[in-house]
C-alpha atoms as a PDB file:
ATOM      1  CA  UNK A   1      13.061  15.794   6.794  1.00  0.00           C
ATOM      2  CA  UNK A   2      16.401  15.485   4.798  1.00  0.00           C
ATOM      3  CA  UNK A   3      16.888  16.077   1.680  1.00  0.00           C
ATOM      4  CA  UNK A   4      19.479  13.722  -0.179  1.00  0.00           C
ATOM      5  CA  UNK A   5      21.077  14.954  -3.791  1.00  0.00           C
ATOM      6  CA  UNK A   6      22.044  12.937  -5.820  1.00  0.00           C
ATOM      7  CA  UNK A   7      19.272  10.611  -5.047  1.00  0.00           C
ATOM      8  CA  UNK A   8      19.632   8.373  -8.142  1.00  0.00           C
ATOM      9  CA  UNK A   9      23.348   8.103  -8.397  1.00  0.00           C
ATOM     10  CA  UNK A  10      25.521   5.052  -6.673  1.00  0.00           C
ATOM     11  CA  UNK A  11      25.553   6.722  -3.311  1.00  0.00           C
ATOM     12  CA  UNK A  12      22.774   8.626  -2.793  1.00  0.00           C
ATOM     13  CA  UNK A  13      20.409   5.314  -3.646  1.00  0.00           C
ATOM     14  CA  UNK A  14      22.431   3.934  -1.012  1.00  0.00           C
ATOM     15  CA  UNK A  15      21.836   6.267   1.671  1.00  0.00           C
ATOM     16  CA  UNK A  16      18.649   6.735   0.813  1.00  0.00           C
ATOM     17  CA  UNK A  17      17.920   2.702   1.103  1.00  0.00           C
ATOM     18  CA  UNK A  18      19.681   2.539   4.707  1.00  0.00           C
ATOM     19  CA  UNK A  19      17.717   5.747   5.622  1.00  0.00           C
ATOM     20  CA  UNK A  20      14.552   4.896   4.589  1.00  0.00           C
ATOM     21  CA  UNK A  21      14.879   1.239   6.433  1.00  0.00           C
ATOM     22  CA  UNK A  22      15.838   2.946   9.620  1.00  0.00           C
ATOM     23  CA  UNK A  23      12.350   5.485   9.009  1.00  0.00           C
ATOM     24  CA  UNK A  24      14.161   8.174   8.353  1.00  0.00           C
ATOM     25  CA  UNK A  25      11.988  10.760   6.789  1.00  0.00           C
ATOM     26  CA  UNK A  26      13.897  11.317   3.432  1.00  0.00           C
ATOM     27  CA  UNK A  27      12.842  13.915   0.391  1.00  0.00           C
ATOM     28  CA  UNK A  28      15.103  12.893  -2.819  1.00  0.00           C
ATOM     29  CA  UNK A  29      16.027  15.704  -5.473  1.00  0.00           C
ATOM     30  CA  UNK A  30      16.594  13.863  -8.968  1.00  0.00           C
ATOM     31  CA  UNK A  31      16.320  16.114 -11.881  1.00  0.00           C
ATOM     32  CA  UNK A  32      14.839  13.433 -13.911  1.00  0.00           C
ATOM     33  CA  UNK A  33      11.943  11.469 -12.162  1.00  0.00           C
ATOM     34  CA  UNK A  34      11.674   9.054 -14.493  1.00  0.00           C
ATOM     35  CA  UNK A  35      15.018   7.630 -13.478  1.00  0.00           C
ATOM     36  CA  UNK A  36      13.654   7.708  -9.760  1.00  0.00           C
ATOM     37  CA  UNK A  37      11.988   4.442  -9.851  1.00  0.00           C
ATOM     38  CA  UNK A  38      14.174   2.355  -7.715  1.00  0.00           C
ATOM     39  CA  UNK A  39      14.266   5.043  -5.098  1.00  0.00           C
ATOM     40  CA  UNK A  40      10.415   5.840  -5.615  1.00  0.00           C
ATOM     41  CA  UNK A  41       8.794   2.910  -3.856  1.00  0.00           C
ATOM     42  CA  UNK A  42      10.862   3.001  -0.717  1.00  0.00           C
ATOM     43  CA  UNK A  43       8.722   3.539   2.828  1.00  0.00           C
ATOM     44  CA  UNK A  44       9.451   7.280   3.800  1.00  0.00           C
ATOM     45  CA  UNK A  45      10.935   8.667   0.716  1.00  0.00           C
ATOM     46  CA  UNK A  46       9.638  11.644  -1.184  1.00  0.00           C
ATOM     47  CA  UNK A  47      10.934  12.492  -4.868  1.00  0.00           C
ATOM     48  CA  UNK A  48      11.447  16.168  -5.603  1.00  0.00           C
ATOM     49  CA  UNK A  49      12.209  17.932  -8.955  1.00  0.00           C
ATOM     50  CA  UNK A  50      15.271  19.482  -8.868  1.00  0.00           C
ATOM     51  CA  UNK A  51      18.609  20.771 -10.678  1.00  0.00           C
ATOM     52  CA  UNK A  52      21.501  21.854  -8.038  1.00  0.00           C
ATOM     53  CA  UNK A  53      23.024  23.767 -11.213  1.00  0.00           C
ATOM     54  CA  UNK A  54      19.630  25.912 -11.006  1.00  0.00           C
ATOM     55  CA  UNK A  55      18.624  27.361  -7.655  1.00  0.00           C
ATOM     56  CA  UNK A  56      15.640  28.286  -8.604  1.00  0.00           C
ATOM     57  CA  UNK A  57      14.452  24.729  -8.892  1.00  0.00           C
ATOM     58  CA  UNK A  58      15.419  23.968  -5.166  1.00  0.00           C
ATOM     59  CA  UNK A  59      12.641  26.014  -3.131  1.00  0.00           C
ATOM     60  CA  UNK A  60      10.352  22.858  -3.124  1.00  0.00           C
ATOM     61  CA  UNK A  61      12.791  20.220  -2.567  1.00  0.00           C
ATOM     62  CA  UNK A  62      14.214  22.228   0.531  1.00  0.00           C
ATOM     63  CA  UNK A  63      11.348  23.290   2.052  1.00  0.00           C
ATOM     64  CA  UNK A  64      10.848  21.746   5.954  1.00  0.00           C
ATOM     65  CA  UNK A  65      14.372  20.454   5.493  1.00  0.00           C
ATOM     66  CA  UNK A  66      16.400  20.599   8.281  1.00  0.00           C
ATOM     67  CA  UNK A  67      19.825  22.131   7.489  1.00  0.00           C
ATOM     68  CA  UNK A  68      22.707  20.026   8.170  1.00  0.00           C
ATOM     69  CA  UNK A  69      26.075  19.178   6.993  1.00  0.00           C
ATOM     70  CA  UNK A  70      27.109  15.499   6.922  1.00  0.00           C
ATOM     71  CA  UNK A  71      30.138  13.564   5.497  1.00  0.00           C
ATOM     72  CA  UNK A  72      28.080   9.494   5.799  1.00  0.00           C
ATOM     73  CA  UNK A  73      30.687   6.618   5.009  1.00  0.00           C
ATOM     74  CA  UNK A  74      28.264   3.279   3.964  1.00  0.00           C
ATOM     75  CA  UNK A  75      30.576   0.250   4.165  1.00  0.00           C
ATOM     76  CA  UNK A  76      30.088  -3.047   5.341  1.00  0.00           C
ATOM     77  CA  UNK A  77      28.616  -3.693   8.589  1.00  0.00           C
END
């Protein structure tokens, strides 16, 4: 599982749309679900409730996360 922040801003609904079409398990941390819903219907994605600025609100969205640190460059193909 990886957990993508940022999930509803320009690049994080872009990784999460090339992740989820290659079936990428993917858990998304928005801090406001209701602006989820163009990430919420794609095949392996999961929406967590979370605010980076408070840690306290991360222990669900990390759990079975696999840590990692990635720099991902989406650009044309």
């Amino acid at each position: 599982m990886i957990l993508v922040t940022g999930a509803t801003g320009l690049n994080g609904k872009e990784l999460l749309r090339v992740l989820s079409a290659s079936g990428v398990a993917v858990r998304a941390l928005v801090r406001n679900p209701a602006r989820a819903e163009a990430i919420a219907t794609l095949p392996n994605v999961e929406i967590v409730q979370g605010d980076m600025a408070h840690p306290e609100t991360l222990r669900g969205g990390l759990a079975r996360c696999r840590p990692c640190d990635a720099d991902i460059v989406i650009g044309p193909e």
